[in-house]
N, C-alpha and C. Protein backbone atom coordinates (compact mmCIF):
# COMPACT_ATOMS: atom_id res chain seq x y z
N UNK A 1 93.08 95.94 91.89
CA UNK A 1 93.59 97.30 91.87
C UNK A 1 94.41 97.52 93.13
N UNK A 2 95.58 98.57 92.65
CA UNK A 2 96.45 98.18 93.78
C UNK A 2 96.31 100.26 94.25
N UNK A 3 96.58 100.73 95.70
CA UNK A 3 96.46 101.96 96.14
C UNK A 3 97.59 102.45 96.59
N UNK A 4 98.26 103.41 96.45
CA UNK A 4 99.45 103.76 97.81
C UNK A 4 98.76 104.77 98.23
N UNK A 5 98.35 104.64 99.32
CA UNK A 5 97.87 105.39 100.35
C UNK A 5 99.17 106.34 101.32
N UNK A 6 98.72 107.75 100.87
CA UNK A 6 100.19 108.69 101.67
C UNK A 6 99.59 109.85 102.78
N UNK A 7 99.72 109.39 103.95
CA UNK A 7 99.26 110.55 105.47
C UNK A 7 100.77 111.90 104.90
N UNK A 8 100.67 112.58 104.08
CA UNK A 8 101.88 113.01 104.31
C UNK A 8 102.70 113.83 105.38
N UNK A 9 104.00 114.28 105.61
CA UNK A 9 104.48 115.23 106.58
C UNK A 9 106.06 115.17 106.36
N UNK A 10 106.93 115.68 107.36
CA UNK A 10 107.79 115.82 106.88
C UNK A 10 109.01 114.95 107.91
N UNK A 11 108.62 114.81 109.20
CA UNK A 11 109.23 114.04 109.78
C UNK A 11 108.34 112.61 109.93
N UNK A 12 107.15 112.66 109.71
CA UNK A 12 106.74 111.42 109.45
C UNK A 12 105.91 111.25 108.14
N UNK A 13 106.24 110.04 107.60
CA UNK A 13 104.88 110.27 105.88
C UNK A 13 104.18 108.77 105.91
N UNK A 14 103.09 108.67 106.71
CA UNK A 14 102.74 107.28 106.48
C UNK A 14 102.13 106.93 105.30
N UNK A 15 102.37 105.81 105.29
CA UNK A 15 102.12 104.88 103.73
C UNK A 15 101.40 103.84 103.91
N UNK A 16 100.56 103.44 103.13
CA UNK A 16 100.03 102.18 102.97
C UNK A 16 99.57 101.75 101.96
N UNK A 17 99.18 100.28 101.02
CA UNK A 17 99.73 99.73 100.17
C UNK A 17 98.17 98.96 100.15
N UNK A 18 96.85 99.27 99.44
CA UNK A 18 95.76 98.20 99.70
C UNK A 18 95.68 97.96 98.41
N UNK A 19 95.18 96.68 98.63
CA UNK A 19 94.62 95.92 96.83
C UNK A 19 93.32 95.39 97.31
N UNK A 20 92.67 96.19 96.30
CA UNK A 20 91.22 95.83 96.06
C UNK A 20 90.31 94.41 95.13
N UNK A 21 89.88 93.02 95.89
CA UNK A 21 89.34 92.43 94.53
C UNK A 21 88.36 92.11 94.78
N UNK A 22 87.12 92.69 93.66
CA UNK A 22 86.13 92.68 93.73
C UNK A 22 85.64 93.27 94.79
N UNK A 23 84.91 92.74 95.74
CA UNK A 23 84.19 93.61 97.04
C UNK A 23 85.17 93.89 98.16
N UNK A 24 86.40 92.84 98.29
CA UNK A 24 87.22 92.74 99.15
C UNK A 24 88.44 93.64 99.10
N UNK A 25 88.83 93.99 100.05
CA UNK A 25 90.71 94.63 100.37
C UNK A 25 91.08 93.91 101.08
N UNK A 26 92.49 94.16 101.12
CA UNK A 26 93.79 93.78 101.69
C UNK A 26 94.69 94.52 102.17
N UNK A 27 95.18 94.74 103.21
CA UNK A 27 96.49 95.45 103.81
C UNK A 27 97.68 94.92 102.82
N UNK A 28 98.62 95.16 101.73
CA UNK A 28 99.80 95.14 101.20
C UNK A 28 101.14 95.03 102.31
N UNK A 29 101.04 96.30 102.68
CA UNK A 29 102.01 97.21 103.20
C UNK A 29 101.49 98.54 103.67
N UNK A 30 102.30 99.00 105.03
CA UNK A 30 102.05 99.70 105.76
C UNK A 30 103.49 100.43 106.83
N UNK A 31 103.01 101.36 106.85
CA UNK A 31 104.53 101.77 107.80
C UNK A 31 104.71 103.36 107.79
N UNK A 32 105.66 103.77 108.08
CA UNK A 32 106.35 105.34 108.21
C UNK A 32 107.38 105.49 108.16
N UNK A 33 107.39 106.44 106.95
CA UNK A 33 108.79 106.86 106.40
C UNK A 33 109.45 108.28 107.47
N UNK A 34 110.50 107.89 108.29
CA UNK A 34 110.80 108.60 109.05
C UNK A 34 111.99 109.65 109.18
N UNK A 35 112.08 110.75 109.27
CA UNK A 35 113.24 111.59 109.06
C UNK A 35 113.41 112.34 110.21
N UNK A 36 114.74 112.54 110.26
CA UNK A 36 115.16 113.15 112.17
C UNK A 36 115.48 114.91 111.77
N UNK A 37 114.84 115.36 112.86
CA UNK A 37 114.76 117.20 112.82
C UNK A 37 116.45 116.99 112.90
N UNK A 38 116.91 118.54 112.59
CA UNK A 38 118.51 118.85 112.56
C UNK A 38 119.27 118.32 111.24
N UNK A 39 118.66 117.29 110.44
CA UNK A 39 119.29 116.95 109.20
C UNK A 39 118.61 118.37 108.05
N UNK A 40 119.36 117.80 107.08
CA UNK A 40 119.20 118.97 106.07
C UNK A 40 117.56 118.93 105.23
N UNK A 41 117.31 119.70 105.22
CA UNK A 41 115.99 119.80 104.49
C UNK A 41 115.67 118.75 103.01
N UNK A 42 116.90 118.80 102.05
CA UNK A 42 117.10 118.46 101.08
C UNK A 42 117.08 116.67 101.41
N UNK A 43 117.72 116.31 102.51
CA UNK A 43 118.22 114.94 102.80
C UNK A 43 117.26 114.59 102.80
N UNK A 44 116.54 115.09 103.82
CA UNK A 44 115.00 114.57 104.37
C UNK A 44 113.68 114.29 103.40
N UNK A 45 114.21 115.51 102.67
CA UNK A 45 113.43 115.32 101.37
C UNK A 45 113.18 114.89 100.00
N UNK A 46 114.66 114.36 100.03
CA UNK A 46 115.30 112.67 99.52
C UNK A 46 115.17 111.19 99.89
N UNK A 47 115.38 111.42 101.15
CA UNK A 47 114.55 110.03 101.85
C UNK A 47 113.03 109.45 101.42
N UNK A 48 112.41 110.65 101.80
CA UNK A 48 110.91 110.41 101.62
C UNK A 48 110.64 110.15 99.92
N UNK A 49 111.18 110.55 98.87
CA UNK A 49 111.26 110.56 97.43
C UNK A 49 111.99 109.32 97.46
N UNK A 50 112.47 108.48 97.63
CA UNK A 50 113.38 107.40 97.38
C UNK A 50 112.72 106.17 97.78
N UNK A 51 112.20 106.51 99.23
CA UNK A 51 111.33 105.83 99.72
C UNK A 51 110.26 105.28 98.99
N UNK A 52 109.47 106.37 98.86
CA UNK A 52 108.14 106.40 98.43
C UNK A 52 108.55 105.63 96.79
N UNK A 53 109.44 106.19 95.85
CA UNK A 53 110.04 105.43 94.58
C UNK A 53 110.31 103.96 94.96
N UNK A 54 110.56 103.72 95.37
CA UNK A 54 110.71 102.04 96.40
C UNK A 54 109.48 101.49 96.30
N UNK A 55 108.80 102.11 97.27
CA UNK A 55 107.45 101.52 97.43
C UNK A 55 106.40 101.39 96.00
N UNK A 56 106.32 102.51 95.49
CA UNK A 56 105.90 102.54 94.00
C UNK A 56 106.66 101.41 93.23
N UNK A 57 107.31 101.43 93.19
CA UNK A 57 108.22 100.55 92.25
C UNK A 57 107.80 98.81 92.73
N UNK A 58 107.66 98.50 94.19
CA UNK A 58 107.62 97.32 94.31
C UNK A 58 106.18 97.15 94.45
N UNK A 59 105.55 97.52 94.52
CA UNK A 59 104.04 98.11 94.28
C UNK A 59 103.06 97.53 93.29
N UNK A 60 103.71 98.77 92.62
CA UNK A 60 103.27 98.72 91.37
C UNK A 60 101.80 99.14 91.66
N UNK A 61 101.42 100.40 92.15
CA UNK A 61 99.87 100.82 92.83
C UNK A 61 99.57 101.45 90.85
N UNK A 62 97.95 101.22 90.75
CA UNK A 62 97.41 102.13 90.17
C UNK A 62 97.18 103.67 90.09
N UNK A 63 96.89 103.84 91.26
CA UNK A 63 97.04 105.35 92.03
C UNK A 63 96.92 105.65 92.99
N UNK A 64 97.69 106.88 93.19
CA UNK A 64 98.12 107.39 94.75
C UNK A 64 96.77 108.27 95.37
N UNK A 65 96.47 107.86 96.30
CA UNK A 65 95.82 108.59 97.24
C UNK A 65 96.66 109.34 98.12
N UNK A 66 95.88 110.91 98.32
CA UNK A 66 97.00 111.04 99.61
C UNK A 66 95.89 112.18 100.18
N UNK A 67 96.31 112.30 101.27
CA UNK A 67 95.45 113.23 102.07
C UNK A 67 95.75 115.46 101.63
N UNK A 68 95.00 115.84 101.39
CA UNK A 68 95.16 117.19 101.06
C UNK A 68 95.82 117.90 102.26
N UNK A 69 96.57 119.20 101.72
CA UNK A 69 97.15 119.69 102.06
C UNK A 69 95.95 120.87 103.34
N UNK A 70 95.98 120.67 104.75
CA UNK A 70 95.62 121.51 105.90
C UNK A 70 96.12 122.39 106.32
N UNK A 71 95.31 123.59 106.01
CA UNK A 71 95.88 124.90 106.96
C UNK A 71 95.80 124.88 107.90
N UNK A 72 95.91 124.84 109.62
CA UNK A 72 95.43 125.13 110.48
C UNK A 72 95.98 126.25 110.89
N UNK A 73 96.30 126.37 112.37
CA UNK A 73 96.99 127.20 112.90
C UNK A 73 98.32 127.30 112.44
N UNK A 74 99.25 126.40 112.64
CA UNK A 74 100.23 126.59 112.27
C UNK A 74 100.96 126.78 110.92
N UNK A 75 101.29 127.50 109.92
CA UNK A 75 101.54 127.82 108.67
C UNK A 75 103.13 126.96 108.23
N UNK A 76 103.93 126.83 109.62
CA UNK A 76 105.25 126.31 108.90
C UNK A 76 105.15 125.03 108.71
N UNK A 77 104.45 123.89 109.84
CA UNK A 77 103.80 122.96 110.15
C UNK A 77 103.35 122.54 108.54
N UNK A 78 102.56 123.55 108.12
CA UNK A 78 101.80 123.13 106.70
C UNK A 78 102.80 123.20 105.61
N UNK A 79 103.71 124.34 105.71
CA UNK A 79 104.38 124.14 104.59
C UNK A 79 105.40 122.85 104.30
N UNK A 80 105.54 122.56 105.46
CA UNK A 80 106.88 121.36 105.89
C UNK A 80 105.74 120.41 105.04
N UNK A 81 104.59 120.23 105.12
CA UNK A 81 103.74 119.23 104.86
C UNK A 81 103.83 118.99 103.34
N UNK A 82 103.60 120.67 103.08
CA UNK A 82 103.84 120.66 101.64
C UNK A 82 105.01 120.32 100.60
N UNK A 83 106.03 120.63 101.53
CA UNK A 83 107.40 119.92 100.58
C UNK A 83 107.49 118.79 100.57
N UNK A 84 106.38 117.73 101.56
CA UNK A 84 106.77 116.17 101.94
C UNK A 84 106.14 116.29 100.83
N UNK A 85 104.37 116.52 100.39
CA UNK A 85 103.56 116.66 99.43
C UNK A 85 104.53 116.20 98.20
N UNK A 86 105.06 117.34 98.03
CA UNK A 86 105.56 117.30 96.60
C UNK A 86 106.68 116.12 96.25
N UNK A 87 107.29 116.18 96.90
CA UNK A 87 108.17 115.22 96.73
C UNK A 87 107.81 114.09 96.48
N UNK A 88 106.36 113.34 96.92
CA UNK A 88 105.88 112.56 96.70
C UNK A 88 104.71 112.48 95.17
N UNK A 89 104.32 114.25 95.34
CA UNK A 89 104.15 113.95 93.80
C UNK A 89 104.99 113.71 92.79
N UNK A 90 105.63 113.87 92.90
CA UNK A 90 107.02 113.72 91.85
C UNK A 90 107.31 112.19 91.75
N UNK A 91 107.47 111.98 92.21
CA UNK A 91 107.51 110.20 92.21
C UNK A 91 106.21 109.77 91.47
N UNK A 92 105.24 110.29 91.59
CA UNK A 92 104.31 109.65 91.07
C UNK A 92 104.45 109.81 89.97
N UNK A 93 104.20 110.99 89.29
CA UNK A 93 104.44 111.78 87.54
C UNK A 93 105.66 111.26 87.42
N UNK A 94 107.11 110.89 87.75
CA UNK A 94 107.89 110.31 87.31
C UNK A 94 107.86 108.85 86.61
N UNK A 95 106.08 108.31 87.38
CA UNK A 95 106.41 106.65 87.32
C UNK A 95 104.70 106.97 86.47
N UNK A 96 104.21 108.03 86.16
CA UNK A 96 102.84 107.99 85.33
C UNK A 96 101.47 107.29 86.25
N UNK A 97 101.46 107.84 87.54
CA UNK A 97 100.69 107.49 88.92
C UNK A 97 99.86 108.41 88.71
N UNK A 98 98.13 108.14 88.45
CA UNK A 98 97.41 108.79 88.74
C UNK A 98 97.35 109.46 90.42
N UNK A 99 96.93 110.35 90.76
CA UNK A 99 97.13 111.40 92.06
C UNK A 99 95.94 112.00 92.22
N UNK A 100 95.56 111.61 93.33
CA UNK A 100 94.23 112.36 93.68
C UNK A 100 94.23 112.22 95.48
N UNK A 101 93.80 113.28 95.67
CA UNK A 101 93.60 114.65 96.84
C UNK A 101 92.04 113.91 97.81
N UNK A 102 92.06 113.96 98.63
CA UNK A 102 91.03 113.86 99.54
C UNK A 102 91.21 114.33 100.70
N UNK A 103 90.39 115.06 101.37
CA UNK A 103 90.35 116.04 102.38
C UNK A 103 90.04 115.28 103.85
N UNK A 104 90.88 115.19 104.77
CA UNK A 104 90.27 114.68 105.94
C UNK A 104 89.48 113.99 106.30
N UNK A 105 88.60 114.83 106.12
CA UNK A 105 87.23 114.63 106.26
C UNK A 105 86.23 113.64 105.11
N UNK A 106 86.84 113.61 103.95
CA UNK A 106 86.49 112.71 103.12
C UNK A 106 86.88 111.20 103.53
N UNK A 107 88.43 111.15 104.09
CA UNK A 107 89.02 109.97 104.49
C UNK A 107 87.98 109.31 105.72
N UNK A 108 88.24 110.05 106.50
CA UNK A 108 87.15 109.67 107.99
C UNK A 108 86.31 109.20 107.51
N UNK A 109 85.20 110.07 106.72
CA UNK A 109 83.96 109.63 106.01
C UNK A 109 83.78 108.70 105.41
N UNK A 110 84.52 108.24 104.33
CA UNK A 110 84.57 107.10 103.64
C UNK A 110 85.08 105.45 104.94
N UNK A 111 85.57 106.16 105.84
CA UNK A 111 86.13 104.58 106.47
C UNK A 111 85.18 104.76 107.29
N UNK A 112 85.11 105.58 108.11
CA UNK A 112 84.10 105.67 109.57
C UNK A 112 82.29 106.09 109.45
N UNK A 113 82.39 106.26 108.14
CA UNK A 113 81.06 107.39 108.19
C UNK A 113 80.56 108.85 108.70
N UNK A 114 81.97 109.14 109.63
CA UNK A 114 81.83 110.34 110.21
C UNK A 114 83.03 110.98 109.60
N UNK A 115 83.21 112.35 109.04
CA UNK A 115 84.25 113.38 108.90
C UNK A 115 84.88 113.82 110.14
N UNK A 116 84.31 113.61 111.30
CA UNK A 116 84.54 113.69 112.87
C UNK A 116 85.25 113.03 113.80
N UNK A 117 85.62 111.81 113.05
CA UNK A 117 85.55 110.39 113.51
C UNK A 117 87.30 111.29 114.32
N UNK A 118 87.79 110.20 115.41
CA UNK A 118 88.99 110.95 116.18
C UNK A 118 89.80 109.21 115.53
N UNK A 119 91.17 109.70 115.84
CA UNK A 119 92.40 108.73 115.53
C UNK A 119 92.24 107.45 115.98
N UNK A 120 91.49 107.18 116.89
CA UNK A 120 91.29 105.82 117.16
C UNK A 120 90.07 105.09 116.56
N UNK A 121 88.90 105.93 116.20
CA UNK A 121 88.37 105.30 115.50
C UNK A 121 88.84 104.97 114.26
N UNK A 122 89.21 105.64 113.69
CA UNK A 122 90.01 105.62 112.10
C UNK A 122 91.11 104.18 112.53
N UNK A 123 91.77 104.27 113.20
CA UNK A 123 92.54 102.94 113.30
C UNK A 123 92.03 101.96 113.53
N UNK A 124 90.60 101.43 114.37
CA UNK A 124 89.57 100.59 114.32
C UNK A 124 89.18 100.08 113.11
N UNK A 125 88.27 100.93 112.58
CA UNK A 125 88.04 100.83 111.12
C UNK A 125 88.85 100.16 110.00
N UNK A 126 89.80 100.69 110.08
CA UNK A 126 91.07 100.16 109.02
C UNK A 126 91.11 98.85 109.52
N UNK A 127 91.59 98.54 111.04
CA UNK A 127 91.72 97.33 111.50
C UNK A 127 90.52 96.31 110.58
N UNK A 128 89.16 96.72 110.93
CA UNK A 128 88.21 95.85 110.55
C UNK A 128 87.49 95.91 108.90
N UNK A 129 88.28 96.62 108.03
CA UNK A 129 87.72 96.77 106.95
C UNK A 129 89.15 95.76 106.23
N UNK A 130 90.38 96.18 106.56
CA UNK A 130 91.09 95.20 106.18
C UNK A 130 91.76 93.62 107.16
N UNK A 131 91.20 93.73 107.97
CA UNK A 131 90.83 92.44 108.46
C UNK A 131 92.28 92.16 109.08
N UNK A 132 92.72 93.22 109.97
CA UNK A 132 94.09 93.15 110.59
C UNK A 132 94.04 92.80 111.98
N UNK A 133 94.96 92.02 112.47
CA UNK A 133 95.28 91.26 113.53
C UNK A 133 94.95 92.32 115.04
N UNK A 134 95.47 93.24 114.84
CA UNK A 134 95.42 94.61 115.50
C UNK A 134 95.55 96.45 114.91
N UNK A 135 94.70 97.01 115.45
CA UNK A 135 94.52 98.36 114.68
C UNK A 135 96.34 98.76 114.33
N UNK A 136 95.93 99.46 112.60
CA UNK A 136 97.48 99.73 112.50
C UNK A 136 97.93 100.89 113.07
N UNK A 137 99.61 101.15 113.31
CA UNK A 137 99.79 101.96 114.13
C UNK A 137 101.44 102.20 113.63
N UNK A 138 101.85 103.62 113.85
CA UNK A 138 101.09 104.24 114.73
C UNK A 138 100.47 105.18 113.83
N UNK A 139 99.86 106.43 114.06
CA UNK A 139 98.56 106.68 113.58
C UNK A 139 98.88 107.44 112.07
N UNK A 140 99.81 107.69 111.63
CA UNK A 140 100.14 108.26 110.06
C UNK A 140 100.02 106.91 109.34
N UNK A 141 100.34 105.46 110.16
CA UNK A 141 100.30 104.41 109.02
C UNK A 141 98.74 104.25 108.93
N UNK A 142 98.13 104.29 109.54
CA UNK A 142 96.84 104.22 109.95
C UNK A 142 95.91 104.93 108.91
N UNK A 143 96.30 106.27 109.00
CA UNK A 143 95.12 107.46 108.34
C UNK A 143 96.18 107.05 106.29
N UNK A 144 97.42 106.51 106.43
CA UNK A 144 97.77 106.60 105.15
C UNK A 144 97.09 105.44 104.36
N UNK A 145 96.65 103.98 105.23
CA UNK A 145 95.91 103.13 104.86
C UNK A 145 94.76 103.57 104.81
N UNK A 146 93.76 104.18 105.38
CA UNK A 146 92.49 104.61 105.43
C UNK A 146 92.19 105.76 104.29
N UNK A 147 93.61 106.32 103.69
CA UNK A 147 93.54 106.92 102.44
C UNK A 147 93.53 106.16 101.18
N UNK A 148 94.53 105.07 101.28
CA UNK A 148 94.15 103.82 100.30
C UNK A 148 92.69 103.52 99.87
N UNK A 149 92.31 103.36 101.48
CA UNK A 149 90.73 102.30 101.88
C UNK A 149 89.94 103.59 100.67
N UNK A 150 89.84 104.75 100.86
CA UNK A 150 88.74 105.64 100.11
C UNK A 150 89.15 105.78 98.93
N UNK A 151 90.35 105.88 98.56
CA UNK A 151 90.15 105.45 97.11
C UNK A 151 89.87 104.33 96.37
N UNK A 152 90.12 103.25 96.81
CA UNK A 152 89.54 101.57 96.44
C UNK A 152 87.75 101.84 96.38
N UNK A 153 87.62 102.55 97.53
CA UNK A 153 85.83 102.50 97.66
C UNK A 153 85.19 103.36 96.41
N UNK A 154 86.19 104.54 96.10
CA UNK A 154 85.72 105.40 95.22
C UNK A 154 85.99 105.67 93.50
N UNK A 155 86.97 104.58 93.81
CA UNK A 155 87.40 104.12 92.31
C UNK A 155 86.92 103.75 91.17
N UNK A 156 85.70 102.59 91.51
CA UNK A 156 84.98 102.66 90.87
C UNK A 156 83.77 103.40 90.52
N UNK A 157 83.52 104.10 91.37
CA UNK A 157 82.14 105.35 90.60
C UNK A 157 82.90 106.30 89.74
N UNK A 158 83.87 106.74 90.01
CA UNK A 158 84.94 107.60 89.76
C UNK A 158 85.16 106.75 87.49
N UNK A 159 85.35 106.09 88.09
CA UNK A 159 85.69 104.99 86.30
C UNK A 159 83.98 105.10 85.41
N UNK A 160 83.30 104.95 86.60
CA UNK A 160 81.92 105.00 85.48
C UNK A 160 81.74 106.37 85.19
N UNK A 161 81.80 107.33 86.28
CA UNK A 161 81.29 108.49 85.67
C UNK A 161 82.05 109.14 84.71
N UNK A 162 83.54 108.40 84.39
CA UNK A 162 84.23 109.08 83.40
C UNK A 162 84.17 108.26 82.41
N UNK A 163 83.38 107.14 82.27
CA UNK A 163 83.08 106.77 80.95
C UNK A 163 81.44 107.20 80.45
């Protein structure tokens, strides 16, 4: 089973690419799709859709993981998040990509055991669950692999309880 794992945002959208066999994963692919402030909203938000269609396409993932959409303090911050969001759903429903949502804190949890866990542990983890040379980096490729990692882990309970 193959994952695209998506940290989304709007000047950065990390990605990562795990295949699951049997008990084991694998790092695919990993990286950040990057867009420069002062370009047009639309451009930027073409890049990341083209991109991400790229990656799907050479892929070929079962389904997309991606991290849920956070309110915090900042509201524009989130919305910027949200147009990366979409754009990337769209790629998926374009290519018939199952899509499913996990909250932070689910991601942490599932790699670290803690919902608490801070950015360097999460890059540890990833390092040692997919058996990488050095923790991945920098930290959107990181948390977008560690979104992969929880859906591979959760995939299968997820298949039994819907049969």
């Amino acid at each position: 089973m193959i994952v695209l794992g998506i940290d989304p945002g709007l000047a950065n959208t990390g990605y990562g690419v795990v295949q699951r066999r049997g008990s084991g994963m694998a790092a695919l692919d990993g990286g950040v799709i990057a867009t420069r402030s002062g370009v047009d909203l639309g451009e930027r938000l073409d890049h990341i859709h083209r991109t991400v269609c790229a990656l799907m396409d050479h892929h070929d993932p079962v389904a997309l993981s991606m991290e849920s959409l956070y309110f915090g303090k900042n509201t524009s911050s989130a919305l910027a998040v949200g147009q990366a969001r979409g754009v990337v759903l769209l790629a998926a429903a374009q290519r018939g990509i199952e899509c499913i949502d996990y909250t932070p804190q689910q991601i942490k949890g599932a790699v670290c055991g803690s919902g608490a866990a801070d950015k360097a542990q999460v890059q540890r983890m990833v390092q040692m669950l997919l058996r990488l040379a050095a923790p991945p980096s920098p930290d959107h490729a990181a948390d977008a692999l560690a979104a992969a990692i929880c859906h591979a882990n959760h995939a299968p309970l997820r298949a039994a309880v819907a049969r």
